[in-house]
N, C-alpha and C. Protein backbone atom coordinates (compact mmCIF):
# COMPACT_ATOMS: atom_id res chain seq x y z
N UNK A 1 46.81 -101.37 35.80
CA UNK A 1 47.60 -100.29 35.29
C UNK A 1 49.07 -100.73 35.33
N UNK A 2 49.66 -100.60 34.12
CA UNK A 2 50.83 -100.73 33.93
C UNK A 2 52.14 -99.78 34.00
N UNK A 3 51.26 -98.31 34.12
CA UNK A 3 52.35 -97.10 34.06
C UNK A 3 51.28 -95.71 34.12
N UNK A 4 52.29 -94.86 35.01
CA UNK A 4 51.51 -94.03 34.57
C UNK A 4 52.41 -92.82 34.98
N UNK A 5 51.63 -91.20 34.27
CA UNK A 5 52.42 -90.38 34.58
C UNK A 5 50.98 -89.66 34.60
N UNK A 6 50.73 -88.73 35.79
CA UNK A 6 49.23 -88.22 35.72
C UNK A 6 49.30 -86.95 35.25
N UNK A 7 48.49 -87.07 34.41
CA UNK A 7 48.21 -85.65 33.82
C UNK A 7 48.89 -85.85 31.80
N UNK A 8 49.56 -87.08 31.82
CA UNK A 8 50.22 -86.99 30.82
C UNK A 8 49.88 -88.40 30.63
N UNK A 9 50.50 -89.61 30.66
CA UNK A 9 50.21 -90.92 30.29
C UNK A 9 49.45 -91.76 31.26
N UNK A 10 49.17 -92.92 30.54
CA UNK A 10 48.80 -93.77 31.11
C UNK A 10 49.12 -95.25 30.28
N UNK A 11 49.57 -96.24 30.91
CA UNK A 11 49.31 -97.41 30.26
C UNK A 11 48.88 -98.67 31.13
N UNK A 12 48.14 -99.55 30.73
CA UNK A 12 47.06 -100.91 31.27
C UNK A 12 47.02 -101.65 30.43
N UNK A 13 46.83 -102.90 30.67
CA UNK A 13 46.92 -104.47 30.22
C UNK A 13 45.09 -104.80 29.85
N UNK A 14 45.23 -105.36 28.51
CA UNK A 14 44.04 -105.26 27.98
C UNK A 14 43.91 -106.65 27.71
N UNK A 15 43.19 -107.78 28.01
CA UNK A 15 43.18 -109.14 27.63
C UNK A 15 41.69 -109.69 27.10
N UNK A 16 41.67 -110.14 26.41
CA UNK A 16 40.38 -111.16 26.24
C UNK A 16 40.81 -112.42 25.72
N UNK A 17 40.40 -113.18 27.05
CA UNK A 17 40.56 -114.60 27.12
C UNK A 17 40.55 -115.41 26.03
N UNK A 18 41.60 -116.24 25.99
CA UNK A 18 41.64 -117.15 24.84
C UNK A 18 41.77 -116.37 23.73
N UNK A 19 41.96 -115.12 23.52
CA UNK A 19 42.14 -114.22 21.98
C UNK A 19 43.09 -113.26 21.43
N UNK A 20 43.49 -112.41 22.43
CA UNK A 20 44.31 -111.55 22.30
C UNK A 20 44.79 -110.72 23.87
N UNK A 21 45.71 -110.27 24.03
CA UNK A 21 46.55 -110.00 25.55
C UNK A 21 47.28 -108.69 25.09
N UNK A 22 47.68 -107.90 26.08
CA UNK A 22 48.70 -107.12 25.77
C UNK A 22 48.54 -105.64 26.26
N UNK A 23 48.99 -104.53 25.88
CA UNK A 23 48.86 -102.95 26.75
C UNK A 23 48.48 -101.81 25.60
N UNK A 24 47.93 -100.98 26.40
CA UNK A 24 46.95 -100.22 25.87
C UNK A 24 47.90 -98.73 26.59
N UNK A 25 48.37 -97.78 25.79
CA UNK A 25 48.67 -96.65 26.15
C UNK A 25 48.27 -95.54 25.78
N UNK A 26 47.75 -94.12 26.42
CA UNK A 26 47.22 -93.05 26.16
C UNK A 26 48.12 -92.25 26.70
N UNK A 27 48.40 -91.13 25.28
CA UNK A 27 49.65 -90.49 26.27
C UNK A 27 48.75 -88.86 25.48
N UNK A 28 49.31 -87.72 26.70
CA UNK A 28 48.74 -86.58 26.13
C UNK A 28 49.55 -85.54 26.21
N UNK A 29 49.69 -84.81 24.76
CA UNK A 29 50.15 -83.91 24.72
C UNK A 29 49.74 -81.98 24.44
N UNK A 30 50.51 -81.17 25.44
CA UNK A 30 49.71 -79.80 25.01
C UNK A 30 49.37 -79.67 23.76
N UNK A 31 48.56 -78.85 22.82
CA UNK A 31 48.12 -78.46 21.22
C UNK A 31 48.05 -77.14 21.73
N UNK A 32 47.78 -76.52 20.78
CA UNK A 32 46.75 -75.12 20.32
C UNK A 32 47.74 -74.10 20.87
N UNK A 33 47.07 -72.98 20.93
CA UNK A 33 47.83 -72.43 21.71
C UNK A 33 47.60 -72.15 23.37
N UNK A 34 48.55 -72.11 23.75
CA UNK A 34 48.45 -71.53 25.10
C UNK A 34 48.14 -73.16 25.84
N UNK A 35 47.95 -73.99 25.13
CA UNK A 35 47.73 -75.59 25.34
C UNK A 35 46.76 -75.77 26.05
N UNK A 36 45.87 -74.88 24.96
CA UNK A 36 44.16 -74.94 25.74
C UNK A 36 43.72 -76.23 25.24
N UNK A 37 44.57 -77.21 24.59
CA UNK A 37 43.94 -78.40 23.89
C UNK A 37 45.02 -79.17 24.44
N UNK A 38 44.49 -80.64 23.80
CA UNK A 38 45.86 -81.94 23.64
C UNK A 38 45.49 -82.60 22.68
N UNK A 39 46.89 -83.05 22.36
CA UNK A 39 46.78 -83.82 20.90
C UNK A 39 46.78 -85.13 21.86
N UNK A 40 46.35 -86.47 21.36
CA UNK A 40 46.33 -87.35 21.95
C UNK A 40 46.57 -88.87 20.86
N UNK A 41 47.43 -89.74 21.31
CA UNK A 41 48.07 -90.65 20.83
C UNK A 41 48.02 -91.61 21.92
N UNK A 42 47.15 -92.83 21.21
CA UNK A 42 46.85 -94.11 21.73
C UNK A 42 47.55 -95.55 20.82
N UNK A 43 48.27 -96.43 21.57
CA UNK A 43 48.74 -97.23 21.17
C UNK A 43 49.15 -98.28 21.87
N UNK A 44 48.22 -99.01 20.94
CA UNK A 44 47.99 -100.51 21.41
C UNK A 44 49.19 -102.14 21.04
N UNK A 45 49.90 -102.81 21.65
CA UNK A 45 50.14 -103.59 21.50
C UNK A 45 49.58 -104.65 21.94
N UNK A 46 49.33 -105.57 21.14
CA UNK A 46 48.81 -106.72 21.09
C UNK A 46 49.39 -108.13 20.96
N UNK A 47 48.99 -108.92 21.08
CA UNK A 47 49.23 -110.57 20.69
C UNK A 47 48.55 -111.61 20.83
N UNK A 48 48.34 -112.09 19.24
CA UNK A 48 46.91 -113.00 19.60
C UNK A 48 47.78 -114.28 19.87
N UNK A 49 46.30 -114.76 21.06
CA UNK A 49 46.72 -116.10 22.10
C UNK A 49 46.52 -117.49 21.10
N UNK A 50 46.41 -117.18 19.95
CA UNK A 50 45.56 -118.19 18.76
C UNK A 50 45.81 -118.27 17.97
N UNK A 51 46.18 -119.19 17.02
CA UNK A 51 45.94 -119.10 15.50
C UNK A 51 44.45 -118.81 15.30
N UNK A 52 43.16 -119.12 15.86
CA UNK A 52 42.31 -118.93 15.45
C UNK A 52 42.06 -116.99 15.31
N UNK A 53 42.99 -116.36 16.53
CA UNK A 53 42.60 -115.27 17.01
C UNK A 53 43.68 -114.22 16.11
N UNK A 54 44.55 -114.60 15.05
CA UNK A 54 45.16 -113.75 14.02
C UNK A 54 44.57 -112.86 13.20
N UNK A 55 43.59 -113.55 13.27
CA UNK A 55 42.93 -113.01 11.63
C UNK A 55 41.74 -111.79 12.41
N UNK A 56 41.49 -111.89 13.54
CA UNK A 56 40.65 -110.68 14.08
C UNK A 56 41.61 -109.75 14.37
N UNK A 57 43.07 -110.46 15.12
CA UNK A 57 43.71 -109.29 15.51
C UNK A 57 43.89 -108.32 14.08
N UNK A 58 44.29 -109.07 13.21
CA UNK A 58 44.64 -108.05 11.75
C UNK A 58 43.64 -107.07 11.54
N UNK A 59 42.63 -107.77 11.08
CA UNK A 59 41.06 -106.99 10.97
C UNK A 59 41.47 -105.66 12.02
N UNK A 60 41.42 -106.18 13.34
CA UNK A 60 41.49 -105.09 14.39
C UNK A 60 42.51 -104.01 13.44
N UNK A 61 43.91 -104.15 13.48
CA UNK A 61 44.89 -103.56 12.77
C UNK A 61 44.69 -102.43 11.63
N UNK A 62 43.81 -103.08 10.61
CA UNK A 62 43.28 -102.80 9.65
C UNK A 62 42.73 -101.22 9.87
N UNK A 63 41.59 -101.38 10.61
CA UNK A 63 40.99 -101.01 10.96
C UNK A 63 40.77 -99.92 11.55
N UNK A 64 41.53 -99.76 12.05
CA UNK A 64 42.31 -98.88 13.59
C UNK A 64 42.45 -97.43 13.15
N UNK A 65 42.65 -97.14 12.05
CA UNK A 65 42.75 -95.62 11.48
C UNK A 65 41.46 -95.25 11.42
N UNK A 66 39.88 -95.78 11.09
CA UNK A 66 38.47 -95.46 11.47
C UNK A 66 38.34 -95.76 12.33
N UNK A 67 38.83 -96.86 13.89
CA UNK A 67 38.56 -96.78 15.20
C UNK A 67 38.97 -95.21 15.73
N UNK A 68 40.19 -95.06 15.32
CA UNK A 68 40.40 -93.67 16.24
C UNK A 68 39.77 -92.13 15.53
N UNK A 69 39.34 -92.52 14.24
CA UNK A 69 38.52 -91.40 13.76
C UNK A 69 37.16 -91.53 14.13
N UNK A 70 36.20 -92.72 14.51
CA UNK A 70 35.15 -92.67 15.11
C UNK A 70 35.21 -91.95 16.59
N UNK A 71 36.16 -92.47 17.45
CA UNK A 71 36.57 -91.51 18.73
C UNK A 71 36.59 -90.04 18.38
N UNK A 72 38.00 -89.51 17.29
CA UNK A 72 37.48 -88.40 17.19
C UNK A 72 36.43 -87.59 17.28
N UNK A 73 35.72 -88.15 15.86
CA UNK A 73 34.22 -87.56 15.73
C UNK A 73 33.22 -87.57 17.27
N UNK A 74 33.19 -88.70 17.64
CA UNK A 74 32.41 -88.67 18.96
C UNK A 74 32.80 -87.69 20.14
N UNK A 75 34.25 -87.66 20.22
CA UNK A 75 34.97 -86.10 21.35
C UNK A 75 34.02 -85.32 20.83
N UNK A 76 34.90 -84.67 19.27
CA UNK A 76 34.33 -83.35 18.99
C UNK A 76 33.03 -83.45 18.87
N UNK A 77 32.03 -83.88 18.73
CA UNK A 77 30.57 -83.93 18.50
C UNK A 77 30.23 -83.48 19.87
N UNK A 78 30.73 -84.28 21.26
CA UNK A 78 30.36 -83.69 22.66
C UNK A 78 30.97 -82.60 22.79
N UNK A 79 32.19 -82.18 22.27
CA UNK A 79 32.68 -81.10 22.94
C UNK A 79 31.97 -79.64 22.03
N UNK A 80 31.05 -79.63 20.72
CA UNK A 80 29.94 -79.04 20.45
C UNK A 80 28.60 -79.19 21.09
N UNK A 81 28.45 -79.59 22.23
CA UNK A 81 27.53 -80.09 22.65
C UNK A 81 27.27 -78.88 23.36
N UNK A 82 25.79 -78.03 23.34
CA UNK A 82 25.98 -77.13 24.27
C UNK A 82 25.81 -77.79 25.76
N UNK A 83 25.76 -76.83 26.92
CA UNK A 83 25.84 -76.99 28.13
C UNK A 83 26.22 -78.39 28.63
């Protein structure tokens, strides 16, 4: 863990060897009303350790607007989940 503020952020060091290095932050904010919710904003910096490891990081990049909409969907799908 690289930082944190509890209840609100967090940030940690995310590495895979020989490929890409760097920090991972989740920060949360009240929504809705009465801030029975949180909006939530994750953001990743990166740096690939490779020329070989560019072209995944991009892909990754690319990508990243259906990574965090698959998360979505998967929250809200549990949080319809009865009991």
């Amino acid at each position: 863990m690289t930082g944190r503020q509890p209840g609100r952020r967090i940030s940690y060091t995310s590495t895979t060897p020989g490929d890409r290095a760097g920090t991972v932050t989740v920060e949360l904010s009240p929504a809705g009303r009465d801030g029975e919710a949180s909006d939530v904003e994750v953001t990743y910096q990166l740096t690939a350790l490779s020329a070989a490891a560019c072209d995944g990081l991009r892909e990754f990049a690319d990508g990243y607007p259906a990574y965090l909409r698959s998360w979505q969907d998967a929250i809200s799908a549990w949080l319809l989940t009865p009991g």
